[in-house]
Protein backbone atom coordinates (compact mmCIF):
# COMPACT_ATOMS: atom_id res chain seq x y z
CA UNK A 1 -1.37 -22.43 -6.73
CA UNK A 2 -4.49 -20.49 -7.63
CA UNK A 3 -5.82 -21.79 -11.04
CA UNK A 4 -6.51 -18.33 -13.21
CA UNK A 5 -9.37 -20.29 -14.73
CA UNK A 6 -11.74 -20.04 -11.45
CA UNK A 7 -10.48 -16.98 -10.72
CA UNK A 8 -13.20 -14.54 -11.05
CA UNK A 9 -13.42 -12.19 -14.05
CA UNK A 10 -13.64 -9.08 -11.57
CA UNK A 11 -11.05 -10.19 -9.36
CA UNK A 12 -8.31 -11.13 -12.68
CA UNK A 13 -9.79 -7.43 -13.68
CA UNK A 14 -8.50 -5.71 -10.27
CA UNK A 15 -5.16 -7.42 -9.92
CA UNK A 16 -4.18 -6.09 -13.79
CA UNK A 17 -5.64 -2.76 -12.57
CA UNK A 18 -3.33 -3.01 -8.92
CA UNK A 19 -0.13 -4.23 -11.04
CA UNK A 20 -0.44 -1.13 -13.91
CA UNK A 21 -0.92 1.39 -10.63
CA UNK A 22 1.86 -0.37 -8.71
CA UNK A 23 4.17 -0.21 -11.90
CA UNK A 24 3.39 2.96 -13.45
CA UNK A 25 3.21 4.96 -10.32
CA UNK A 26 6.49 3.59 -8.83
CA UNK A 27 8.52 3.96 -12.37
CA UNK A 28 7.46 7.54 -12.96
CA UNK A 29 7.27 8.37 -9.40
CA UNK A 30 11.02 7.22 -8.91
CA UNK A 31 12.04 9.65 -12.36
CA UNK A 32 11.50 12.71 -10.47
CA UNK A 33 12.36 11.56 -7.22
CA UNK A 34 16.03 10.74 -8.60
CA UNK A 35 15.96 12.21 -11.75
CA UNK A 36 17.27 15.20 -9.33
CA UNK A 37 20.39 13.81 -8.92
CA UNK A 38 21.47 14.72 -12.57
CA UNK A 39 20.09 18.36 -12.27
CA UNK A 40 21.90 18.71 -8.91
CA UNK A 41 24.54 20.59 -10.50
CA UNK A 42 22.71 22.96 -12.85
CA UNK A 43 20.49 23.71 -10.85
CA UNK A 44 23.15 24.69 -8.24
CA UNK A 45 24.24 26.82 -11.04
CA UNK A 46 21.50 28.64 -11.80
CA UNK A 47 20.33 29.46 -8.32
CA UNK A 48 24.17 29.56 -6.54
CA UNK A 49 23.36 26.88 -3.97
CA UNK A 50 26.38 26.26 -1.89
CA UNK A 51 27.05 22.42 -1.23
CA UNK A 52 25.10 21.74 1.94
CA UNK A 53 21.68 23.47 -0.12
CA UNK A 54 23.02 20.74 -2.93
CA UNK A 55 22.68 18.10 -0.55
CA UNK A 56 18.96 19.14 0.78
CA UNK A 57 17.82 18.69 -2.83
CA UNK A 58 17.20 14.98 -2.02
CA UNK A 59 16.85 15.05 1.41
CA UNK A 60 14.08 17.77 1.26
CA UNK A 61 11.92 14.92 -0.39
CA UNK A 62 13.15 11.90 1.53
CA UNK A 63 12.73 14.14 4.94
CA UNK A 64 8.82 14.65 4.46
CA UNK A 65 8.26 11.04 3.45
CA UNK A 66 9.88 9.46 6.30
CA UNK A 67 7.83 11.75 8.55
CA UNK A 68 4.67 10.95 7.16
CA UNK A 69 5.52 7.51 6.18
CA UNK A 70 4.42 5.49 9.16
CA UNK A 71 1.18 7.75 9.65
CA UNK A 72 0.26 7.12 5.94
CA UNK A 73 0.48 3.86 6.31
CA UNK A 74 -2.09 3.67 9.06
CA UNK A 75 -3.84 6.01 7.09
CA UNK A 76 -3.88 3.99 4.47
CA UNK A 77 -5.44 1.25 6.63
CA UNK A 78 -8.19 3.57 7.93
CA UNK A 79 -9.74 5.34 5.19
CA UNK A 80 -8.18 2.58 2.25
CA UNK A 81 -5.76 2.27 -0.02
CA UNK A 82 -7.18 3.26 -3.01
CA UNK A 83 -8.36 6.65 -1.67
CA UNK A 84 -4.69 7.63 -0.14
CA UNK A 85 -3.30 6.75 -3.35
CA UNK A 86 -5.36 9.35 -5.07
CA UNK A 87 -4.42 12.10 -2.80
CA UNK A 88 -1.31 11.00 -2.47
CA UNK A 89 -0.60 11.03 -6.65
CA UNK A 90 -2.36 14.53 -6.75
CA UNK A 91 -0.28 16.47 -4.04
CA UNK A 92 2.88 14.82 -6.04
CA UNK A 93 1.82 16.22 -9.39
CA UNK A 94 1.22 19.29 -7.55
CA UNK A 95 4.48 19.53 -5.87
CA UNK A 96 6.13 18.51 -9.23
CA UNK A 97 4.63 21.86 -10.87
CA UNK A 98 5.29 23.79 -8.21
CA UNK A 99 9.19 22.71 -8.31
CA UNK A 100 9.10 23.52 -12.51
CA UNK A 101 7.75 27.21 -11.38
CA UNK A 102 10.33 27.66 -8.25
CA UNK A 103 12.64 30.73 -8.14
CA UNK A 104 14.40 30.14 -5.33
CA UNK A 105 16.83 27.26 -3.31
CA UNK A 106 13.60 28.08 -0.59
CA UNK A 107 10.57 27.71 -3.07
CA UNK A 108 12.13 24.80 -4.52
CA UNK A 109 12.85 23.12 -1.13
CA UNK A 110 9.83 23.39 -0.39
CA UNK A 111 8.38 22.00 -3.71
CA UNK A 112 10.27 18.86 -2.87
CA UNK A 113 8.72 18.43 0.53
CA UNK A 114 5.36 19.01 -1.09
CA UNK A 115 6.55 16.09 -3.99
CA UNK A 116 7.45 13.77 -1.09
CA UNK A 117 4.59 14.19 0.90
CA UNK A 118 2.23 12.75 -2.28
CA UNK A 119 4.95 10.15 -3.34
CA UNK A 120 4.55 9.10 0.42
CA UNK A 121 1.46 8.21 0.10
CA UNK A 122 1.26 5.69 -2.98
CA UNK A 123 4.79 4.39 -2.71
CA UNK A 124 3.05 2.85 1.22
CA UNK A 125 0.38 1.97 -0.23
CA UNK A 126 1.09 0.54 -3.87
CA UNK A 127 3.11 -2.46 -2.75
CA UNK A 128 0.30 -3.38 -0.19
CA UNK A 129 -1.96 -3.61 -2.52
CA UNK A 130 -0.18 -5.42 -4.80
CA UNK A 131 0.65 -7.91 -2.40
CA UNK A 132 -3.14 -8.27 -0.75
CA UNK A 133 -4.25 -8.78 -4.08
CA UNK A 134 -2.65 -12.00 -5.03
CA UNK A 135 -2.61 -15.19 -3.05
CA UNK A 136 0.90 -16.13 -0.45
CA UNK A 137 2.60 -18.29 -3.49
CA UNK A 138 2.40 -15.35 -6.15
CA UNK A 139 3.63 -12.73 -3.64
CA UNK A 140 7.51 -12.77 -4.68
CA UNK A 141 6.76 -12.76 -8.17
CA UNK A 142 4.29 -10.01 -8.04
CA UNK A 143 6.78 -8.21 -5.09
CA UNK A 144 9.53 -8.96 -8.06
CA UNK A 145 7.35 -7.20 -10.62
CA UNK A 146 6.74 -4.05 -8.44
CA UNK A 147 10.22 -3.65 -7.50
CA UNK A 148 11.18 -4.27 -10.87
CA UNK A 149 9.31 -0.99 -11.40
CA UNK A 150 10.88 0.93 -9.07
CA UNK A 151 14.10 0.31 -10.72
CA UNK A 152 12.91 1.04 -14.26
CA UNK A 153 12.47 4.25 -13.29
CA UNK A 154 16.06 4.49 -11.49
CA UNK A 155 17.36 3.18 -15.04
CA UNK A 156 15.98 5.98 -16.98
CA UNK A 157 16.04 9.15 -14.39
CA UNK A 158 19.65 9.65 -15.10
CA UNK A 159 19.17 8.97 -19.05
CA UNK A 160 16.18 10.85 -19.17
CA UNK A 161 17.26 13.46 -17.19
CA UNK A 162 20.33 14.11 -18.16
CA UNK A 163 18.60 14.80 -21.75
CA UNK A 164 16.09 16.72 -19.99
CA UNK A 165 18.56 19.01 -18.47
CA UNK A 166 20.57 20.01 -20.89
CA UNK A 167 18.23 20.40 -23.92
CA UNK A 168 15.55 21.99 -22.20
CA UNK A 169 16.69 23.20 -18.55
CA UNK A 170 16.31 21.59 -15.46
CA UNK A 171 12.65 22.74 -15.21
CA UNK A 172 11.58 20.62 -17.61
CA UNK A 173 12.01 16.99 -15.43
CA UNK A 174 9.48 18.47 -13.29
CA UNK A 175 7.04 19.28 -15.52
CA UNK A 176 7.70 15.93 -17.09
CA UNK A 177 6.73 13.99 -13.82
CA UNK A 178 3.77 15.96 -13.87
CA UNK A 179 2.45 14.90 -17.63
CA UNK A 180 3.97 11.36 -16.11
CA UNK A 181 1.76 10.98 -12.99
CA UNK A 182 -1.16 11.39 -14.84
CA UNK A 183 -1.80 7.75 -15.80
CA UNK A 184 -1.39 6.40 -12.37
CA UNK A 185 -3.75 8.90 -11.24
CA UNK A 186 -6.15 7.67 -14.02
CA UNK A 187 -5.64 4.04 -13.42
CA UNK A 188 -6.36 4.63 -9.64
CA UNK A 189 -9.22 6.34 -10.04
CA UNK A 190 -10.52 2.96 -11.80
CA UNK A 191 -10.05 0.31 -8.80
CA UNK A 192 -12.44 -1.13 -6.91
CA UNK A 193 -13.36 1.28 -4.04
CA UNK A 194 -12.11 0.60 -0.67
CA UNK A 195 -14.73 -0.96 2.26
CA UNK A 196 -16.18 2.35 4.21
CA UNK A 197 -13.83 2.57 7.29
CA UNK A 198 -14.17 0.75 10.40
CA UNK A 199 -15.62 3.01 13.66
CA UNK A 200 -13.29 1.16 15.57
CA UNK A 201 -10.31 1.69 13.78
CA UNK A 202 -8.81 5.12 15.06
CA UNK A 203 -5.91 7.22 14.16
CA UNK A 204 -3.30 7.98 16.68
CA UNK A 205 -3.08 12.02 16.12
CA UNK A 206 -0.88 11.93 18.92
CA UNK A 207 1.36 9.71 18.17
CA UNK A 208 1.60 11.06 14.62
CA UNK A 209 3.07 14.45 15.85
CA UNK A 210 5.53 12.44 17.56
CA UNK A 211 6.62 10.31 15.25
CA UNK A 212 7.11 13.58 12.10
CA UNK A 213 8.55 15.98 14.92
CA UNK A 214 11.22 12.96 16.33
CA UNK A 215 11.92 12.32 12.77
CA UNK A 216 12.80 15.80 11.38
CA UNK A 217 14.87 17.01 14.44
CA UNK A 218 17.05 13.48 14.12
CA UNK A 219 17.85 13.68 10.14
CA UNK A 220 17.94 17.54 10.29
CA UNK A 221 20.23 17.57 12.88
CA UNK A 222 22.35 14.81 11.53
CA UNK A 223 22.61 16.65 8.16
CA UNK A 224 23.72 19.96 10.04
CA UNK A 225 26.10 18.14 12.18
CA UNK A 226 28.48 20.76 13.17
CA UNK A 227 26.31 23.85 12.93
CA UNK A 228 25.09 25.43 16.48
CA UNK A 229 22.27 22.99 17.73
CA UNK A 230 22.49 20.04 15.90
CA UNK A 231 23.63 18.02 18.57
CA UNK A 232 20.57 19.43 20.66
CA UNK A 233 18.04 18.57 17.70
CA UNK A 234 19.90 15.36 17.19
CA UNK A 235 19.48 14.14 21.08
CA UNK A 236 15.72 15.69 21.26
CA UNK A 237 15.22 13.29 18.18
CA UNK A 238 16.57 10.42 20.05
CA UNK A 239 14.55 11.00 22.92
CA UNK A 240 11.23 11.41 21.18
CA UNK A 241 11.80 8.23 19.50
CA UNK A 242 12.14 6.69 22.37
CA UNK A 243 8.86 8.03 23.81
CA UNK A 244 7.51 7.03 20.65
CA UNK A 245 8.06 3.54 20.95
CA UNK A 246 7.15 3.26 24.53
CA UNK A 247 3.77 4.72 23.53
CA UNK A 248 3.45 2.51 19.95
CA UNK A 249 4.06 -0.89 22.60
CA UNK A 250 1.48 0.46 24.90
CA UNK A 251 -1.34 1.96 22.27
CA UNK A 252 -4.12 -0.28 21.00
CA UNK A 253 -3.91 1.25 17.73
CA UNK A 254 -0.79 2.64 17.17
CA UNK A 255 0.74 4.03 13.70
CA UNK A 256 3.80 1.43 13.55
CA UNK A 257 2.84 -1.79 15.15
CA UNK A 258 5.61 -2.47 17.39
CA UNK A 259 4.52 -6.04 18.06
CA UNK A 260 5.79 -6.85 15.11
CA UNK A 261 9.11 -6.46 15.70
CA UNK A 262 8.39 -8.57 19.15
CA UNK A 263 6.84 -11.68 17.70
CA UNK A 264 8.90 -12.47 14.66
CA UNK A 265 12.73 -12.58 14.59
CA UNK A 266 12.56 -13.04 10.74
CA UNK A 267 10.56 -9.79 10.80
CA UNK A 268 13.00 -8.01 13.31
CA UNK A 269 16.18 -8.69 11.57
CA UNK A 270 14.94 -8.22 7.78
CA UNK A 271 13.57 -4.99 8.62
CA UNK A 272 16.99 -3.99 10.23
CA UNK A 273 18.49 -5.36 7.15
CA UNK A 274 16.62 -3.32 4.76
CA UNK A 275 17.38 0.01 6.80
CA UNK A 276 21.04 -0.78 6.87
CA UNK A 277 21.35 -1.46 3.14
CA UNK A 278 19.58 1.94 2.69
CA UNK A 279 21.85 3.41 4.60
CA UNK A 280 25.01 2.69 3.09
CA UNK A 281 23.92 2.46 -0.29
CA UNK A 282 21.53 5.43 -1.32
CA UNK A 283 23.75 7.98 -1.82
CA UNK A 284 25.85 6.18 -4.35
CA UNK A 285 24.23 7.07 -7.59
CA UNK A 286 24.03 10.84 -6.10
CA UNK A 287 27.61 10.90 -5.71
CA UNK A 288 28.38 9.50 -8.96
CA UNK A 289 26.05 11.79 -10.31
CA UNK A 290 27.94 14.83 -9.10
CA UNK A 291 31.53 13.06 -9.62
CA UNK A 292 30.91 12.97 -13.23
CA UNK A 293 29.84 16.07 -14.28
CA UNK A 294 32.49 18.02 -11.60
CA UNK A 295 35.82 15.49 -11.34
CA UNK A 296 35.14 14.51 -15.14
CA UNK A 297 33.25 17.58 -16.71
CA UNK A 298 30.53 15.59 -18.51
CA UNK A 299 27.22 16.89 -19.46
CA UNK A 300 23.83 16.17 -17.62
CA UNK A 301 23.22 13.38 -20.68
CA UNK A 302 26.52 11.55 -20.88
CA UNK A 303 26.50 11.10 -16.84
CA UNK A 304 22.91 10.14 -17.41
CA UNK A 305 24.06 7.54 -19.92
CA UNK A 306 26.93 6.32 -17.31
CA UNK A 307 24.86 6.26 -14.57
CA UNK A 308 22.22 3.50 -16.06
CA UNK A 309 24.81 0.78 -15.47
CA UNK A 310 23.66 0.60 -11.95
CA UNK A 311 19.78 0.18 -12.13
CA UNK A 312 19.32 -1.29 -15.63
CA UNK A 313 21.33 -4.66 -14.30
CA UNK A 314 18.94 -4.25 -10.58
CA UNK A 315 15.85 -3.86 -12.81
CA UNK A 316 16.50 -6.85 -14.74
CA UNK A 317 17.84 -9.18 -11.98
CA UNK A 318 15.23 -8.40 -9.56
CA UNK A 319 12.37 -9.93 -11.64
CA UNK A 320 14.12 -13.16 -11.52
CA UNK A 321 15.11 -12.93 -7.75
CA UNK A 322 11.40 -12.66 -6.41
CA UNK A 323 10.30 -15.45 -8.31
CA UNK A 324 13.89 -17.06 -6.61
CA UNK A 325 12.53 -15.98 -3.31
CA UNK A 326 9.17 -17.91 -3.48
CA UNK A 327 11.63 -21.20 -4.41
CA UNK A 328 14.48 -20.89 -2.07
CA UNK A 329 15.37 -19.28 1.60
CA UNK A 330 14.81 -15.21 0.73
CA UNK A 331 16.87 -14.62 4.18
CA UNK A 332 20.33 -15.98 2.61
CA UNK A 333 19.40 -14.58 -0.87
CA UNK A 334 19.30 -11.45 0.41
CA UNK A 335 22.67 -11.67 2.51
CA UNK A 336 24.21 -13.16 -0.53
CA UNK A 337 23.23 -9.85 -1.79
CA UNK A 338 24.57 -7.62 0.79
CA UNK A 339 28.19 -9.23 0.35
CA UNK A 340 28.13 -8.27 -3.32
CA UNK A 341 27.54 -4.68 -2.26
CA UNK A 342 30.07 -4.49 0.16
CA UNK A 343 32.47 -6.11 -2.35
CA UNK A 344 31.33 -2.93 -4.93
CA UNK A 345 31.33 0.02 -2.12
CA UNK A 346 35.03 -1.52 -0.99
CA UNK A 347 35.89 -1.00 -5.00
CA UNK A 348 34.73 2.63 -4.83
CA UNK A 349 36.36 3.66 -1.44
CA UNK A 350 39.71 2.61 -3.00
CA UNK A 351 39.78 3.43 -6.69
CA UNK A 352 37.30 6.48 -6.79
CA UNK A 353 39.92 9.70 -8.29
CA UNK A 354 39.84 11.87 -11.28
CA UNK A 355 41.98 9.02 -13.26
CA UNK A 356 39.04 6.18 -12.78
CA UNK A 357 38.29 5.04 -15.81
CA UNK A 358 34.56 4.87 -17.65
CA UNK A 359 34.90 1.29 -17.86
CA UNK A 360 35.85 0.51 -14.52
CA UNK A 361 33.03 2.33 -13.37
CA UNK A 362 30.32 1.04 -14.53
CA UNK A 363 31.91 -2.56 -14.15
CA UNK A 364 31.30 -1.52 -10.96
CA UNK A 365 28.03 -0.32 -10.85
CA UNK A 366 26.60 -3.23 -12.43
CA UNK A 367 27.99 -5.20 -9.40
CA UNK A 368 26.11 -2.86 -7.40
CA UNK A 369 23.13 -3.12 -9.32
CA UNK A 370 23.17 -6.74 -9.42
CA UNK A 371 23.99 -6.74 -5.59
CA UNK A 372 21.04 -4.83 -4.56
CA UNK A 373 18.70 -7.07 -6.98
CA UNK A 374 19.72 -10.49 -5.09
CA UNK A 375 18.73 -8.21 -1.59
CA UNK A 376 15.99 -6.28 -2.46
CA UNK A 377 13.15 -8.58 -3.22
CA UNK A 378 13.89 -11.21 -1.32
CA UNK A 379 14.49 -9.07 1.56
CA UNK A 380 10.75 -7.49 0.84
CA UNK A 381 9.36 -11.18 0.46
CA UNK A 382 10.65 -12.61 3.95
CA UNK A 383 9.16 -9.24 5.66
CA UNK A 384 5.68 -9.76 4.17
CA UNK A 385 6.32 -13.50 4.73
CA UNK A 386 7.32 -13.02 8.35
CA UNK A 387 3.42 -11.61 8.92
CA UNK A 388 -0.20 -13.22 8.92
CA UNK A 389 -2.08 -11.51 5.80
CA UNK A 390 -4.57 -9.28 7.88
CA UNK A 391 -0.57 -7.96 9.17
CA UNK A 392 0.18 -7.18 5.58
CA UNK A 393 -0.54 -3.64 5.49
CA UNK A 394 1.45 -2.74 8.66
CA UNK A 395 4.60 -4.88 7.09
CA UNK A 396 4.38 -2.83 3.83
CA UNK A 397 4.06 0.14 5.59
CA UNK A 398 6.95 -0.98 7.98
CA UNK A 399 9.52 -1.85 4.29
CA UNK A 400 8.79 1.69 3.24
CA UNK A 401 9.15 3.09 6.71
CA UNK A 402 12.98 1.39 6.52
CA UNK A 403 13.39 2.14 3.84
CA UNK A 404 13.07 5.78 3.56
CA UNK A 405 14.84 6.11 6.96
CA UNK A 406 17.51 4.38 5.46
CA UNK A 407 17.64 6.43 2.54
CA UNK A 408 17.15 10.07 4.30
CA UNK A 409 19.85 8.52 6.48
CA UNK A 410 22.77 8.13 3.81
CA UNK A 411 21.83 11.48 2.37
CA UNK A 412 22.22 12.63 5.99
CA UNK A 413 25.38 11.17 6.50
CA UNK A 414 26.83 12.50 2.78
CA UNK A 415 25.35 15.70 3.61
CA UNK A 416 27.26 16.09 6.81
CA UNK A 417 30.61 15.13 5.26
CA UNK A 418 30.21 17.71 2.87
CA UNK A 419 29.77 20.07 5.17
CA UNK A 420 33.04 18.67 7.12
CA UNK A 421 35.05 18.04 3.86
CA UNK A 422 34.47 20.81 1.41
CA UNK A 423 32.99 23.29 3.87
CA UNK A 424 29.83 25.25 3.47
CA UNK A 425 30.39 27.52 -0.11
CA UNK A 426 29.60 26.10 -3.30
CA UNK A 427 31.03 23.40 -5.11
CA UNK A 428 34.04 25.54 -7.85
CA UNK A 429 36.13 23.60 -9.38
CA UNK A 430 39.33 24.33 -6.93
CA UNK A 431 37.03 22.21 -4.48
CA UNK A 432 36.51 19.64 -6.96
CA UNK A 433 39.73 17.36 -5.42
CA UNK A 434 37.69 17.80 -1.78
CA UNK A 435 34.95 16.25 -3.56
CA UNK A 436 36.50 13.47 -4.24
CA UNK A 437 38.08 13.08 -0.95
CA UNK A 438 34.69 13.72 0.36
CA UNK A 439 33.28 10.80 -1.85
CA UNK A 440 35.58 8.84 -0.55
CA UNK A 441 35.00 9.40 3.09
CA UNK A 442 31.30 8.08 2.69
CA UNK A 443 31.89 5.17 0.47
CA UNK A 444 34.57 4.30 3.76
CA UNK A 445 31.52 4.99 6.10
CA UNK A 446 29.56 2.96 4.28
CA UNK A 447 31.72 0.06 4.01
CA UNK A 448 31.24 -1.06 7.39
CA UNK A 449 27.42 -0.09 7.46
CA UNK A 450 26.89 -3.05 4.76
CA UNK A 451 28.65 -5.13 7.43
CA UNK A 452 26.18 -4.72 9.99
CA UNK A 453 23.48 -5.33 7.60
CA UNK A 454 25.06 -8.56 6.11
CA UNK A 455 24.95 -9.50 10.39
CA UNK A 456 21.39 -8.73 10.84
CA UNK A 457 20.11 -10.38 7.25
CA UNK A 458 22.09 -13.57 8.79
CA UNK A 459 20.51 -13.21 12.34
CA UNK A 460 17.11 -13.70 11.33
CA UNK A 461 17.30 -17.26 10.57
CA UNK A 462 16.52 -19.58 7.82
CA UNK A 463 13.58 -21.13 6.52
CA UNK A 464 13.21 -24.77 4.83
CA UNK A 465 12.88 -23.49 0.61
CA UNK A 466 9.13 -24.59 -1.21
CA UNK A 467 10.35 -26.50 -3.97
């Protein structure tokens, strides 16, 4: 292990820099990405959004990230990580303000594809830096750290939010995550600056458009499933993606290095791993979210206080399961994970109904929370473990990549049973036992998602723990 004595005082100086970015940016960045879910329902109040407009609240966000996520993470590369952080921090805070000032379901829509695009940007490129920084044997603990962060913030959007909300309108938890950003922009501003960019390394324009147009007709037609062309959006998607990945294989520099996937198993099968357990787990705390204040008429605070359960247990467990990861197999960790999940979602499609009780929820979402810690890290360690380090910024970028697919994915998928289930007015209460049953219907979808995830974290093999 690196002794901190030799290390050199600039070096010790940059890491602390890297780890307050890392931390502050993903823990305030994640409040107002999330902190959403509380407001959903006044702010479907105030502006009459009907329950598919309810459901592009997150996915507005989520949809511009995953289209930009794999080209800002060769961006990232190109002109350096410290720069797209910048930009990427400013267009958030911008984005945030302009969501405080919207007047509209449109003008806020379209605040939260402006929010995504910046928190795009330093979510891909915050956790490679963090990991570059420090040397192979530090990795899960600093990966544990980061995360950690990420899930802070989850802990306290709900609280904070819900508090937010209903003493000082929804408004206000935007123009909190603008006064929030701030410091991360600050602290940014201070690392060292990146090398001046390579002339050989170029950017794959081409490939880009590709990549965001394949990407918004697949999740916008999934989310519209049932309305006139979604099918046609859905199988254009498809087919770009293919065309995509044809041209990724083939391209000498292509956004999303495909040969990844081709020379490490580990690497294959994590990946798939971490999409899946996206997939079938995102939506959870945004259907809890609504489920509470609708089914059981609490405020925006008391679901906020509920709602903790769930990411105060991840945000403590997952700084002790990357330092677990560096010790012992992160591969089985991380399945071990994926079966306590399951074990929660099952819980949920059976018992969720207007006579749950407090208790037995958030019994429940602490097993959830303390599901997704045992996956998370670990899962993030074997990726960046599955890769040589000059491969370390195309893995990072890849875990983000996955994961926002598999987030936009589950929001997708809950989006298009709402449509199905409740239909396409707003949420009144008569609709309220549709809700549920709609609730329901997911958790049952994502049951045997978490399945195929627990497969493909088994399928990528083992490796012999560093004790």
């Amino acid at each position: 292990m690196t002794n901190p004595d030799v290390t050199p005082p600039e070096v010790i100086r940059h890491r602390r820099l890297v780890i307050g970015t890392a931390v502050s940016a993903n823990l305030l960045g994640n409040i107002g990405l999330v902190g959403v879910n509380v407001a959903a329902p006044a702010i479907s109040k105030e502006m009459a959004m009907s329950a598919t407009e309810v459901g592009w609240l997150p996915l507005a966000a989520l949809l511009t990230m995953a289209m930009f996520s794999a080209p800002t993470a060769r961006l990232s590369d190109i002109l350096g990580r410290r720069r797209v952080t910048i930009y990427g921090l400013w267009v958030g805070i911008l984005g945030s303000a302009m969501g405080a000032l919207a007047w509209s379901p449109l003008s806020l829509l379209i605040s939260r594809a402006i929010t995504g695009l910046g928190l795009v940007a330093f979510f891909t490129t915050v956790t490679t830096m963090a990991a570059a920084a420090f040397p192979p044997e530090q990795r899960g603990k600093v990966l544990g750290i980061t995360i950690s962060s990420v899930y802070i913030g989850l802990s306290i959007a709900p609280l904070l939010a819900g508090f937010l909300v209903e003493y000082l309108g929804w408004a206000s938890l935007f123009w909190f995550t603008v006064v929030g950003l701030l410091p991360s922009a600050v602290l940014a501003q201070l690392l060292q600056k990146d090398p001046p960019p390579s002339a050989s390394d170029k950017m794959d324009w081409p490939g880009s458009i590709v990549w965001m147009v394949a990407v918004a007709l697949i999740f916008s037609g999934l989310a519209s499933l049932g309305f006139n062309l979604s099918l046609v959006a859905l199988g254009l998607g498809l087919i770009l993606l293919g065309f995509f990945i044809a041209r990724s294989i083939a391209s000498p520099s292509p956004i999303l290095d495909m040969s990844l996937f081709r020379d490490s198993r580990r690497f294959t099968f994590s990946s798939l791993a971490a999409y899946i357990s996206y997939m079938s787990s995102f939506s959870v705390s945004f259907l809890l979210s609504l489920y509470l204040q609708y089914s059981k008429g609490l405020k925006p605070s008391q679901a906020g206080l509920i709602l903790v359960a769930h990411p105060v247990i991840q945000a403590i467990l997952t700084m002790f399961t990357g330092r677990l990861s560096d010790r012992f197999d992160a591969g089985r960790l991380a399945s071990l994970g994926l079966g306590v999940i399951l074990v929660a979602i099952l819980i949920f499609a059976n018992n969720l109904s207007e006579a749950t009780s407090t208790l037995a929820l958030v019994l429940n979402m602490g097993l959830f929370g303390a599901g997704f810690a045992l996956f998370s890290a670990p899962n993030s360690n074997a990726i960046m473990g599955a890769v040589p380090p000059k491969r370390l910024g195309q893995a990072s970028g890849v875990i983000t990549v996955t994961r926002l697919l598999g987030q936009i994915s589950s929001i997708a998928l809950m989006t298009m049973v709402f449509t199905i289930v409740i239909g396409p007015g707003d949420i009144t209460p008569d609709l309220y036992p549709r809700f549920i049953q709609a609730a329901r219907v997911c958790f049952w979808i994502f049951a045997p998602l978490t399945i195929l995830g627990i497969g493909a974290s088994l399928a990528r093999g083992g490796r012999k723990p560093s004790l």
